[in-house]
PDB file of N, CA and C in Angstrom:
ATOM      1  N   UNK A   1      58.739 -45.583  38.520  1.00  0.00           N
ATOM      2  CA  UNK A   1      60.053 -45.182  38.970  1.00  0.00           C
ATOM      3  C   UNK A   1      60.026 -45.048  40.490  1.00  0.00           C
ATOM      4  N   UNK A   2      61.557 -45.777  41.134  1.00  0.00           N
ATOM      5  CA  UNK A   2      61.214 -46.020  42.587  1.00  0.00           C
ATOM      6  C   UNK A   2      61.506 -44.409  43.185  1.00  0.00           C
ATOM      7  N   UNK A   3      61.637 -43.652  44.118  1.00  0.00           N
ATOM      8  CA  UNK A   3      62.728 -43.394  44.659  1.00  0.00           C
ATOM      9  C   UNK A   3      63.955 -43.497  44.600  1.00  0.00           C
ATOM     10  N   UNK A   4      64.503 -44.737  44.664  1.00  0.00           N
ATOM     11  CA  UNK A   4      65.870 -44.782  44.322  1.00  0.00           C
ATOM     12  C   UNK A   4      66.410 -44.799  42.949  1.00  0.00           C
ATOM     13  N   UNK A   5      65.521 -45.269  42.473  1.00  0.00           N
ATOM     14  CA  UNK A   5      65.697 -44.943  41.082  1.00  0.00           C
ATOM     15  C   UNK A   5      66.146 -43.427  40.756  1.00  0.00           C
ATOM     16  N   UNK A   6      65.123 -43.050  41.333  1.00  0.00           N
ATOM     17  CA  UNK A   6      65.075 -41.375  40.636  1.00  0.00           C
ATOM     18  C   UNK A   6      66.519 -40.686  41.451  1.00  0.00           C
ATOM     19  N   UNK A   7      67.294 -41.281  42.555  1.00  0.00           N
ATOM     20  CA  UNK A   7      68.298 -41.095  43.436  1.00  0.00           C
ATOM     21  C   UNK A   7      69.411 -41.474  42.175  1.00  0.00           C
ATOM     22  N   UNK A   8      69.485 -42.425  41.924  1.00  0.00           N
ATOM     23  CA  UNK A   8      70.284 -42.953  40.819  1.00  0.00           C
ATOM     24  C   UNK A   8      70.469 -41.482  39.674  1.00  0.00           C
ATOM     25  N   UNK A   9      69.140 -41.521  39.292  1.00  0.00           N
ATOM     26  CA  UNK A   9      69.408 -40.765  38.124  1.00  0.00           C
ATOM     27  C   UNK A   9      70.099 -39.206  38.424  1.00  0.00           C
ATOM     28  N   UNK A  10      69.549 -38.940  39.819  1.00  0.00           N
ATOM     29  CA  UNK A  10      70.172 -37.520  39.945  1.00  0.00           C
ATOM     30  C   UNK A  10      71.624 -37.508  39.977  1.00  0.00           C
ATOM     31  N   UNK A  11      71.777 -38.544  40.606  1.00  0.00           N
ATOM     32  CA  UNK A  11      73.616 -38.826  40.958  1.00  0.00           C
ATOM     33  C   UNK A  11      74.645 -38.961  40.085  1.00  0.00           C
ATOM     34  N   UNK A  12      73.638 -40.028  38.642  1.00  0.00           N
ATOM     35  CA  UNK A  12      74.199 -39.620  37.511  1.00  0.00           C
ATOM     36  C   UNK A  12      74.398 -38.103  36.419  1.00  0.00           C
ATOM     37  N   UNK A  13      73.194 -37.190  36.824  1.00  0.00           N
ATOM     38  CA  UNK A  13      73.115 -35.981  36.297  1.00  0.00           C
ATOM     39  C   UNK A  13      73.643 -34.801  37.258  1.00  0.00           C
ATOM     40  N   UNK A  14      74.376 -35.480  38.039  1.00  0.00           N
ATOM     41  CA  UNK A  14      74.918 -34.351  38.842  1.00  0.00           C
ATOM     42  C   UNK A  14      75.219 -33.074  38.685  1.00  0.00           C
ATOM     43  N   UNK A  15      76.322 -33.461  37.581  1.00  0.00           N
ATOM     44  CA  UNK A  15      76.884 -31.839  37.148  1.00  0.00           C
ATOM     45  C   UNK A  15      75.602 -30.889  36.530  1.00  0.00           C
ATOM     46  N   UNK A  16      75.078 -31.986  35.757  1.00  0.00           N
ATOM     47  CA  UNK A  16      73.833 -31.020  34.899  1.00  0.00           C
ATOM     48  C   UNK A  16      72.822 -30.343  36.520  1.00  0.00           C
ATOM     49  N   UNK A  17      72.657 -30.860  37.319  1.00  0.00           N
ATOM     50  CA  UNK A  17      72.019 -30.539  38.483  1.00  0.00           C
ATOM     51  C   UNK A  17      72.609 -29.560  39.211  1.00  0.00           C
ATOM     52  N   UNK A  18      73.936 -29.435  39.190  1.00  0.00           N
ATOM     53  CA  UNK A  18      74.378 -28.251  39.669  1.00  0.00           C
ATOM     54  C   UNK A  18      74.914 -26.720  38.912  1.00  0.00           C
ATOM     55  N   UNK A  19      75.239 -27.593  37.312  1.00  0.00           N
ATOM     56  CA  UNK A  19      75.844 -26.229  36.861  1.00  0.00           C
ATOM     57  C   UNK A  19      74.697 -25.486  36.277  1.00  0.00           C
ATOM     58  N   UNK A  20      73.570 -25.863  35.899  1.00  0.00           N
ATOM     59  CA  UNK A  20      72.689 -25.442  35.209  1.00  0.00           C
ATOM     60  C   UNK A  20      72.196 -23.913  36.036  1.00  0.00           C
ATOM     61  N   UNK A  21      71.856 -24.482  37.191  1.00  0.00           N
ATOM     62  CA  UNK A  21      71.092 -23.101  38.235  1.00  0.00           C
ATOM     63  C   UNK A  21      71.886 -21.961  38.132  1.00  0.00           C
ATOM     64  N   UNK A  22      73.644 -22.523  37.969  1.00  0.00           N
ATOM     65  CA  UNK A  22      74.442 -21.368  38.620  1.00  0.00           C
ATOM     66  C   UNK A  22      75.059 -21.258  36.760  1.00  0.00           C
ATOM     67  N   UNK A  23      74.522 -21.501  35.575  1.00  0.00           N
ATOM     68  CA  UNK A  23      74.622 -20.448  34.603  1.00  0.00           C
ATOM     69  C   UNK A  23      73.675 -19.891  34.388  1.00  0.00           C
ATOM     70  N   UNK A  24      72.103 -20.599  35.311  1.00  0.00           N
ATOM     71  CA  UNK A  24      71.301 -19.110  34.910  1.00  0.00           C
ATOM     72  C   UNK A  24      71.438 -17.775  35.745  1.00  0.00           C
ATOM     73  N   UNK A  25      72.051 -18.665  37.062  1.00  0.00           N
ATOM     74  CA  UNK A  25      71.860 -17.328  37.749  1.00  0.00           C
ATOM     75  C   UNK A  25      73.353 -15.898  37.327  1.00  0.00           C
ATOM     76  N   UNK A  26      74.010 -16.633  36.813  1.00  0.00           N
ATOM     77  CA  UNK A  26      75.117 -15.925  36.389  1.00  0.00           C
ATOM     78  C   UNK A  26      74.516 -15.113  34.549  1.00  0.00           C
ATOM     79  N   UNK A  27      73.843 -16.105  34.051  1.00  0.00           N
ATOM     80  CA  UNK A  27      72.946 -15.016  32.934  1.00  0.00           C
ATOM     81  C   UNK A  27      72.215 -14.207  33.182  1.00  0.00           C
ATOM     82  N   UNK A  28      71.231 -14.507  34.580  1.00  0.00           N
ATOM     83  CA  UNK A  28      70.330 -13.110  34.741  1.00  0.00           C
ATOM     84  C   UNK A  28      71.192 -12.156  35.548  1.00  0.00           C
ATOM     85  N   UNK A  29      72.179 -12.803  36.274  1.00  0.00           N
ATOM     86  CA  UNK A  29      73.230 -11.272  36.294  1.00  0.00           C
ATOM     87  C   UNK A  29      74.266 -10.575  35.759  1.00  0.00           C
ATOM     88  N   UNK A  30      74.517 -11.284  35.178  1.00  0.00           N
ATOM     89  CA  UNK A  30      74.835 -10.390  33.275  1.00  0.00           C
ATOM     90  C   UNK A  30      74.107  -9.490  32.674  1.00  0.00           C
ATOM     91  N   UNK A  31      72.360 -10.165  32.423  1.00  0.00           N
ATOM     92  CA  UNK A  31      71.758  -8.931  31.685  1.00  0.00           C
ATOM     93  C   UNK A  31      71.072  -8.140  32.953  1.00  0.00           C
ATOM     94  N   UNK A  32      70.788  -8.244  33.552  1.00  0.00           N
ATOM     95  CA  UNK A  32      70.982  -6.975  35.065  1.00  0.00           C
ATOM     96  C   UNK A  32      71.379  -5.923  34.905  1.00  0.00           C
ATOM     97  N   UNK A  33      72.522  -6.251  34.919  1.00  0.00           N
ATOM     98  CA  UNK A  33      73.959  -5.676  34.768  1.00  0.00           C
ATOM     99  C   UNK A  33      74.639  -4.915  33.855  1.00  0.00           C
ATOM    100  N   UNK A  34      74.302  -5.335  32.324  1.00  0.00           N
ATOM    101  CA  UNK A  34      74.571  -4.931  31.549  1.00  0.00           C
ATOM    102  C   UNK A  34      73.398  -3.852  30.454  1.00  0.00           C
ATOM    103  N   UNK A  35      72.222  -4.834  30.718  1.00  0.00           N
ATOM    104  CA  UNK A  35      71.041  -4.367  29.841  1.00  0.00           C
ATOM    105  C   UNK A  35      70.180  -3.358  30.632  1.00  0.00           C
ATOM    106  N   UNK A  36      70.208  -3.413  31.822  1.00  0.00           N
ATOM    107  CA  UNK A  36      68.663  -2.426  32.453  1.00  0.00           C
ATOM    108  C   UNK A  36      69.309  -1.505  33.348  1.00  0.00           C
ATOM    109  N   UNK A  37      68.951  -0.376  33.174  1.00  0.00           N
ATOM    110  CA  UNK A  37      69.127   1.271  33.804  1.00  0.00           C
ATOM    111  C   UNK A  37      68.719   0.458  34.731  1.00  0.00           C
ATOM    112  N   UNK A  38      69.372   1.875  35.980  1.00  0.00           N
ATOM    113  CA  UNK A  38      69.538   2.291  37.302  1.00  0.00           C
ATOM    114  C   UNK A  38      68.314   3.218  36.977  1.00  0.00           C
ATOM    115  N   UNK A  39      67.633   3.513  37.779  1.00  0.00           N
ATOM    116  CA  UNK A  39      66.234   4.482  37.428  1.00  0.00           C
ATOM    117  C   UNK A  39      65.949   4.529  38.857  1.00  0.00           C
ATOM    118  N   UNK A  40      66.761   5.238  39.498  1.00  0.00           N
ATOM    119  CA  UNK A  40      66.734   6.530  41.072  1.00  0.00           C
ATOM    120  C   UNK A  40      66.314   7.382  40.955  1.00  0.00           C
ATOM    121  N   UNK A  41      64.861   7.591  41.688  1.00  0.00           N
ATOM    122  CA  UNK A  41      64.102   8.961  42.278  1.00  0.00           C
ATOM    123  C   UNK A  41      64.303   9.474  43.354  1.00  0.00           C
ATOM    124  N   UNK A  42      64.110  10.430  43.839  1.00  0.00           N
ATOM    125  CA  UNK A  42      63.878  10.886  45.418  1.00  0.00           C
ATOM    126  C   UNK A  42      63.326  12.151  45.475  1.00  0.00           C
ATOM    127  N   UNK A  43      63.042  12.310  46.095  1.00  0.00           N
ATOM    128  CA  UNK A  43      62.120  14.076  46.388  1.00  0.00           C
ATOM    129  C   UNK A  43      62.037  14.068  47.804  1.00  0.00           C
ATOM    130  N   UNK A  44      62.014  15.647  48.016  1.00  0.00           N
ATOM    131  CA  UNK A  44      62.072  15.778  49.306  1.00  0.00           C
ATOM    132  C   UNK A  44      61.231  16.997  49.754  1.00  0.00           C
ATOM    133  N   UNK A  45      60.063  17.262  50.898  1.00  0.00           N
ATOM    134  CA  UNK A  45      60.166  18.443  50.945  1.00  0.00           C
ATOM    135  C   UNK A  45      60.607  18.828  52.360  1.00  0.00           C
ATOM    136  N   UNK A  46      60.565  20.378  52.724  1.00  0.00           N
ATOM    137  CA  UNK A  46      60.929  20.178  54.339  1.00  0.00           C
ATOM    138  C   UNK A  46      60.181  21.738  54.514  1.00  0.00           C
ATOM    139  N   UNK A  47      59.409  21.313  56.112  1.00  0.00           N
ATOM    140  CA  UNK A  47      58.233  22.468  56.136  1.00  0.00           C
ATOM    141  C   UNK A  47      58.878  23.144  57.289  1.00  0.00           C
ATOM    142  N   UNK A  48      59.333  24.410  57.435  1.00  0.00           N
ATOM    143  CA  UNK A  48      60.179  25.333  58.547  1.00  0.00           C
ATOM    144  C   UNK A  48      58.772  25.881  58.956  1.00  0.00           C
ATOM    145  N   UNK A  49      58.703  25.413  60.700  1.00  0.00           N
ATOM    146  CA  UNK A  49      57.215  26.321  61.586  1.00  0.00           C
ATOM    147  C   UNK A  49      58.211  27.358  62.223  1.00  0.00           C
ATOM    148  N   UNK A  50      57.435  28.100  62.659  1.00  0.00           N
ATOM    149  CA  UNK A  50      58.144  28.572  63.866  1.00  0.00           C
ATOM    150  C   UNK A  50      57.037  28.570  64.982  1.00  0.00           C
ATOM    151  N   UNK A  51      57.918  28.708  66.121  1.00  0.00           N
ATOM    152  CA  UNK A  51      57.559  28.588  67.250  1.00  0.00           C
ATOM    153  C   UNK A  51      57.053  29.588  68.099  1.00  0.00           C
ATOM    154  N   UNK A  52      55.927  29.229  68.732  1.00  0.00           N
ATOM    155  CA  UNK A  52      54.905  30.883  69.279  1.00  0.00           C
ATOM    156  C   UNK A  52      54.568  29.435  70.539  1.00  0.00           C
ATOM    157  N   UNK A  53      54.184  30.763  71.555  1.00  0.00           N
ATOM    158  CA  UNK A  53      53.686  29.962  73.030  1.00  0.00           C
ATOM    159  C   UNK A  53      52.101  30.152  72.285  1.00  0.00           C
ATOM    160  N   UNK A  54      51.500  30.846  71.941  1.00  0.00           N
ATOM    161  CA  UNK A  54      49.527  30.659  71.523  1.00  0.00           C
ATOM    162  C   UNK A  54      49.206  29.342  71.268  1.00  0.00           C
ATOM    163  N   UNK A  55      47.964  29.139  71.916  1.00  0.00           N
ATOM    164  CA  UNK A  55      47.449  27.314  71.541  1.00  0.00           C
ATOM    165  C   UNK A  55      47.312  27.514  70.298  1.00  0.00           C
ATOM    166  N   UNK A  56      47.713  26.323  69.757  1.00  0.00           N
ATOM    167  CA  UNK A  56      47.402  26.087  68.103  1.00  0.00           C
ATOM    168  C   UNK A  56      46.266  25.065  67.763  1.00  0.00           C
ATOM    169  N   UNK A  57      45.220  25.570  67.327  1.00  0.00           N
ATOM    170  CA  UNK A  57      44.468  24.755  67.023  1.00  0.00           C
ATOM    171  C   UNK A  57      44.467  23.980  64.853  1.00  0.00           C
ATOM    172  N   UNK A  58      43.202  23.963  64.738  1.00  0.00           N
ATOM    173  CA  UNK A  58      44.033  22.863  63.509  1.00  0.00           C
ATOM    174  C   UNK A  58      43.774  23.916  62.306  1.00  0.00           C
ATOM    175  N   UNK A  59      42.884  25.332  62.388  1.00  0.00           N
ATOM    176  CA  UNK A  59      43.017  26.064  61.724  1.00  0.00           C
ATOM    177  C   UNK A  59      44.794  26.708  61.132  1.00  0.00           C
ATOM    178  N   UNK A  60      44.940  26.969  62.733  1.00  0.00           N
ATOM    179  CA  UNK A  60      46.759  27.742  62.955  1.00  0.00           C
ATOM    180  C   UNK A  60      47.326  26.760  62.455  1.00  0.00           C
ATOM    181  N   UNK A  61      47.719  25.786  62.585  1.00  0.00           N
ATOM    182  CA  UNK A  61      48.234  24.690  62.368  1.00  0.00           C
ATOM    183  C   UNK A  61      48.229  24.576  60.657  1.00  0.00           C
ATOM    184  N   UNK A  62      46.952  24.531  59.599  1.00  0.00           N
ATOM    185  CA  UNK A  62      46.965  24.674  58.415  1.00  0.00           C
ATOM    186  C   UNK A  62      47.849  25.616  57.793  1.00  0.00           C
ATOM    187  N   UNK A  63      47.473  26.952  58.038  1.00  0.00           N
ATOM    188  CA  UNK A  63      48.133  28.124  58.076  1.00  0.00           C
ATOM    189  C   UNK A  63      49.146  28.242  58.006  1.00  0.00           C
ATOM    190  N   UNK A  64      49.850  27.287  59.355  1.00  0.00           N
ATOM    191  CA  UNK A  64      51.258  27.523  59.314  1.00  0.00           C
ATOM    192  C   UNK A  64      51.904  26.476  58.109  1.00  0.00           C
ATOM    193  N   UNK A  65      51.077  25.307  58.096  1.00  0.00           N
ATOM    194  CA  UNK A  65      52.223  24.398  57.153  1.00  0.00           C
ATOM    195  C   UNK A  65      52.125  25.207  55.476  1.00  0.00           C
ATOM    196  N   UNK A  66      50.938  25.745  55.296  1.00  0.00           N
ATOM    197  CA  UNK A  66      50.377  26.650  54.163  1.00  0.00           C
ATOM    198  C   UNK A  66      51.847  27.650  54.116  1.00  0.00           C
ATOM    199  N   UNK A  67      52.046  28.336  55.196  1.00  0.00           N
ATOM    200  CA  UNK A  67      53.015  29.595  54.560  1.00  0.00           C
ATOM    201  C   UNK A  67      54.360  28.914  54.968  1.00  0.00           C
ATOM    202  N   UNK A  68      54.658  27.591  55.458  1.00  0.00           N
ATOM    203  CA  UNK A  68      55.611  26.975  55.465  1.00  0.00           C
ATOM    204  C   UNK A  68      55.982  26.567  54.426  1.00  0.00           C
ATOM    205  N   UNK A  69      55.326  25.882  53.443  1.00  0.00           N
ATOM    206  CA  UNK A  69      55.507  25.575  52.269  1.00  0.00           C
ATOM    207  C   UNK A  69      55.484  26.659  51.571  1.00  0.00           C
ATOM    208  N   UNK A  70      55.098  27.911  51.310  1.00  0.00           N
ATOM    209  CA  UNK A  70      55.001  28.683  50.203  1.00  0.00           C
ATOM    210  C   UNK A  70      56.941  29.247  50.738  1.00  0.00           C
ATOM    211  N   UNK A  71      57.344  29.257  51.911  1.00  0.00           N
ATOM    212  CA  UNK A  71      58.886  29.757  52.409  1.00  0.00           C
ATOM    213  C   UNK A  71      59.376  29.254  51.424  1.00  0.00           C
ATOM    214  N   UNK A  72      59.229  27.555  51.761  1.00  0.00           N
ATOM    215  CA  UNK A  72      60.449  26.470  50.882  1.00  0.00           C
ATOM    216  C   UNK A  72      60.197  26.638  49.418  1.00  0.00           C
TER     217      UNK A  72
END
């Protein structure tokens, strides 16, 4: 089979060449759509420091996110 051959044949299967893609893609968004949950998580946390002029080293620093989290 030449090239043109195979040009031929597509030209004759045209429609089948074009409608085919766009009923699957219209079936897999049907069952999308219709068949499979939405399944949304989110979590959040949020750590309140407060603010002191003392150097903080990474002990203070533990400490604080420690009783930051036990606040929230």
């Amino acid at each position: 089979m030449t090239l043109l051959e195979l040009l031929q044949l597509l030209r004759k299967h045209l429609r089948l060449v074009v409608l085919l893609p766009i009923l699957c893609a219209v079936a897999a968004g049907a069952y999308s759509v219709l068949f499979m949950r939405n399944t949304y998580t989110a979590s959040t946390s949020m750590y309140v420091l407060a603010q002191n002029n003392a150097s903080t080293d990474a002990s203070n620093l533990s400490q604080d996110l420690n009783a930051s989290q036990m606040l929230t």
